[in-house]
Protein backbone atom coordinates (compact mmCIF):
# COMPACT_ATOMS: atom_id res chain seq x y z
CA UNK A 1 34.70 -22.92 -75.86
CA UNK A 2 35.56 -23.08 -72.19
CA UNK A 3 39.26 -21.42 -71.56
CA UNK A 4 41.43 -22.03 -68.51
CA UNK A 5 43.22 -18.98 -66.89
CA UNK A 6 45.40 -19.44 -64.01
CA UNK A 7 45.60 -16.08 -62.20
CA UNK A 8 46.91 -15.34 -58.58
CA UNK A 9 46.39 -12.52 -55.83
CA UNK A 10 42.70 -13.53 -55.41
CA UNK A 11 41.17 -14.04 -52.24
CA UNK A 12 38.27 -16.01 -50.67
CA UNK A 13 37.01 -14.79 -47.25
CA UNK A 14 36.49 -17.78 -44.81
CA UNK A 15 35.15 -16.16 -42.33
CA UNK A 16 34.46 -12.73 -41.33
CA UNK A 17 35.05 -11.31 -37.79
CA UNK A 18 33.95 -7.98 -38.40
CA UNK A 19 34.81 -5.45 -35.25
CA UNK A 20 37.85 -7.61 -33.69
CA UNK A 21 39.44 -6.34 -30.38
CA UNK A 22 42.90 -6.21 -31.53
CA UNK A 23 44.71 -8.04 -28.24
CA UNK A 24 42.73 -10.91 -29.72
CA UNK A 25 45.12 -10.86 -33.14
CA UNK A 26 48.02 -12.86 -31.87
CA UNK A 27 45.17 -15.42 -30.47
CA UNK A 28 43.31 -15.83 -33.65
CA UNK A 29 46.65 -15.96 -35.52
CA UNK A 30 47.95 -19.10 -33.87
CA UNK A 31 44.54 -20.72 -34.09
CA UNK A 32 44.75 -19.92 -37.98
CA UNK A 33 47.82 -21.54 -38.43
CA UNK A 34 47.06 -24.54 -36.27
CA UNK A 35 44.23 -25.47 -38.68
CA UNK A 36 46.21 -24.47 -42.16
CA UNK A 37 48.32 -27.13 -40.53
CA UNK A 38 45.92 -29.49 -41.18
CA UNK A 39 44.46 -28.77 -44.53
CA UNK A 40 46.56 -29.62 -47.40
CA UNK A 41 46.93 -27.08 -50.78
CA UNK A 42 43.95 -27.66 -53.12
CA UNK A 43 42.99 -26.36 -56.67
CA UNK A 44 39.73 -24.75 -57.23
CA UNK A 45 37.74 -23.38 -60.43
CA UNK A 46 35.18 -21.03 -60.55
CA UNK A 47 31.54 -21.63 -62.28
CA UNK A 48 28.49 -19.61 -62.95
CA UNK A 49 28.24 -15.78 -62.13
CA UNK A 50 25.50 -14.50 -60.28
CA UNK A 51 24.62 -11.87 -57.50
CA UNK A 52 22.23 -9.69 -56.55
CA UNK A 53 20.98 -5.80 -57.41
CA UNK A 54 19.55 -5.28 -54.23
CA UNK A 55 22.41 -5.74 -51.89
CA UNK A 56 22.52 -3.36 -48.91
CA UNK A 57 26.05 -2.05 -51.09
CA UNK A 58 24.23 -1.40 -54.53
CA UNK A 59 24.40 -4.78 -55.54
CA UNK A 60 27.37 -7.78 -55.49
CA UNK A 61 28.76 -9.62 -58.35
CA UNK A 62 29.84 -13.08 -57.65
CA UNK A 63 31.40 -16.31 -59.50
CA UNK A 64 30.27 -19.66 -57.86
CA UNK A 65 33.06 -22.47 -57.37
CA UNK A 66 32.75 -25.13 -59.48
CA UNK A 67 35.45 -27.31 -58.33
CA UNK A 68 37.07 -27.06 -54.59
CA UNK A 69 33.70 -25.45 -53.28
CA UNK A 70 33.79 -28.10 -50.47
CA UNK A 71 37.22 -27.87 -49.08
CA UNK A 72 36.13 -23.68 -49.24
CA UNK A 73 33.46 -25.06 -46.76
CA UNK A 74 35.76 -27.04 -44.78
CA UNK A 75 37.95 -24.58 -44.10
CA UNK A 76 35.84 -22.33 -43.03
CA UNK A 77 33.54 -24.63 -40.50
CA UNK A 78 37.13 -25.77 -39.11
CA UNK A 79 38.12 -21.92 -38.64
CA UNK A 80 34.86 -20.99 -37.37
CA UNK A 81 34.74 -23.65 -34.65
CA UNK A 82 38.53 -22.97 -33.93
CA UNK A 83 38.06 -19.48 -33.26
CA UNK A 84 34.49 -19.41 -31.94
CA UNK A 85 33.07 -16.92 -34.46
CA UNK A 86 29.81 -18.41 -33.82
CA UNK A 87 29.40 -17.39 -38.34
CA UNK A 88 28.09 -21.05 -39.12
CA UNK A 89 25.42 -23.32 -38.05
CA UNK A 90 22.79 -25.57 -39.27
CA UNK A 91 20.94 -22.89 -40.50
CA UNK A 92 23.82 -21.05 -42.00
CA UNK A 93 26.36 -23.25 -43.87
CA UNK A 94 29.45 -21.19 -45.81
CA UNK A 95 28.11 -20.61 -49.51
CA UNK A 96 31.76 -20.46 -50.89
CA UNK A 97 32.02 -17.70 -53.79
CA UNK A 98 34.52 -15.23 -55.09
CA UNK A 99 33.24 -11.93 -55.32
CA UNK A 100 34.54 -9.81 -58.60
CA UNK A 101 32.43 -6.78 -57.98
CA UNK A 102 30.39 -4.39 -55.87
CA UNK A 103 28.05 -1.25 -57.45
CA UNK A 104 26.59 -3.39 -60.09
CA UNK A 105 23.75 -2.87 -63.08
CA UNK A 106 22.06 -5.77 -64.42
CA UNK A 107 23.44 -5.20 -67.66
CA UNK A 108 27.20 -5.64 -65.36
CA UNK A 109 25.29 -8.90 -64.31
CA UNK A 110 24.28 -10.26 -67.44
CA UNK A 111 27.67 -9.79 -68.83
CA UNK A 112 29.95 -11.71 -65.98
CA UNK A 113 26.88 -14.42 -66.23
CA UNK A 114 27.93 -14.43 -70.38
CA UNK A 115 31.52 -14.42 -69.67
CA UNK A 116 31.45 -17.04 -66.88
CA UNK A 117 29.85 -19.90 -69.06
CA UNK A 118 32.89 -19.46 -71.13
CA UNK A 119 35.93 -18.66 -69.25
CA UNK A 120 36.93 -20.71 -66.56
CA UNK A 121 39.16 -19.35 -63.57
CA UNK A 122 41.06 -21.46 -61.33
CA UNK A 123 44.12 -21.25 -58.89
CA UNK A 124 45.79 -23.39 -55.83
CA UNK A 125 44.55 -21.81 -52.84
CA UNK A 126 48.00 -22.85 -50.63
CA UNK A 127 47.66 -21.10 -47.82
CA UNK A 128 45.30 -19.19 -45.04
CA UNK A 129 45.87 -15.03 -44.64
CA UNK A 130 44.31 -13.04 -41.84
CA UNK A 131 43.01 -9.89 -42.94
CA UNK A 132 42.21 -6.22 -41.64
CA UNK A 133 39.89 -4.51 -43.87
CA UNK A 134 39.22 -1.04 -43.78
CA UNK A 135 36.32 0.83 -45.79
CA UNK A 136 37.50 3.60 -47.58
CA UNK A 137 35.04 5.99 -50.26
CA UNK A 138 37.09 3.98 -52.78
CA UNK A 139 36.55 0.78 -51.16
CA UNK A 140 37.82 -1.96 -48.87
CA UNK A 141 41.06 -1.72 -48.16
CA UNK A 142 43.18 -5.02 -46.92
CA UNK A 143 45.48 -5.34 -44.84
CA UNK A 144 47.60 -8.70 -44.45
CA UNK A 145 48.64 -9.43 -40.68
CA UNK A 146 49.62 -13.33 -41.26
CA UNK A 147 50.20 -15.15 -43.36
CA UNK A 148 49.62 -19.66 -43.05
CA UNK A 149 50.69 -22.02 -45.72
CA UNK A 150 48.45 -24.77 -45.80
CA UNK A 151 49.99 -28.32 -44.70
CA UNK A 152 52.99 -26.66 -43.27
């Protein structure tokens, strides 16, 4: 039996800047919100779990979109060309996926895999937030700076 859960407070990254000269934030902020401007609220719905035990990190736990997967991609080809990250190209198109963990066993692998071919996660991703993230011992840490609504 497949269950629908609504559930809020997740987040999908778009694109990642990594080491960002912080004069640059109020730049990268308008651009952000000029292209939420143009994208309009959509739902999505996760799929299949996978991920990988050999991860530079000691493995990654993901869950695969099922439904809105291609506005994901959208969004983030519009953002990377808007900002000039240079992330995407024809060799490296967004693979849009919501990571649930980090540290993983198989056995933590084979379970999400279990539980996502029967529990179905989905949400209305309504707006575009740019990040700071910090690594801690404990983890990332993120930081919201701005907040877009999408078709605003």
């Amino acid at each position: 039996m497949v269950k629908w859960v609504p559930i809020n407070k997740l987040h999908l990254t778009l694109v990642f800047l990594g080491q960002t000269d912080s004069a640059r934030v109020s730049e990268i902020a308008g651009t952000v919100s000029r292209v939420a401007a143009q994208h309009a609220p959509f739902e999505v719905a996760t799929g299949d779990g996978g991920g990988k035990l050999d991860d530079r990190r000691g493995g990654v736990a993901w869950l695969r979109l099922a439904d809105g997967g291609h506005h994901i991609a959208q969004l983030s080809i519009a953002l990377d060309n808007a900002i000039g990250s240079h992330t995407f190209d024809e060799r490296h198109a967004p693979r849009p996926h919501l990571t649930v963990a980090r540290s993983v066993s198989e056995a933590a692998l084979n379970d999400l895999q279990i539980v996502a071919s029967q529990v179905t996660f989905g949400w209305t991703v309504d707006r575009l937030v740019l990040l700071r993230s910090r690594t801690d011992p404990a983890g990332s840490i993120y930081e919201p700076l701005a907040s877009f609504d999408l078709g605003a």
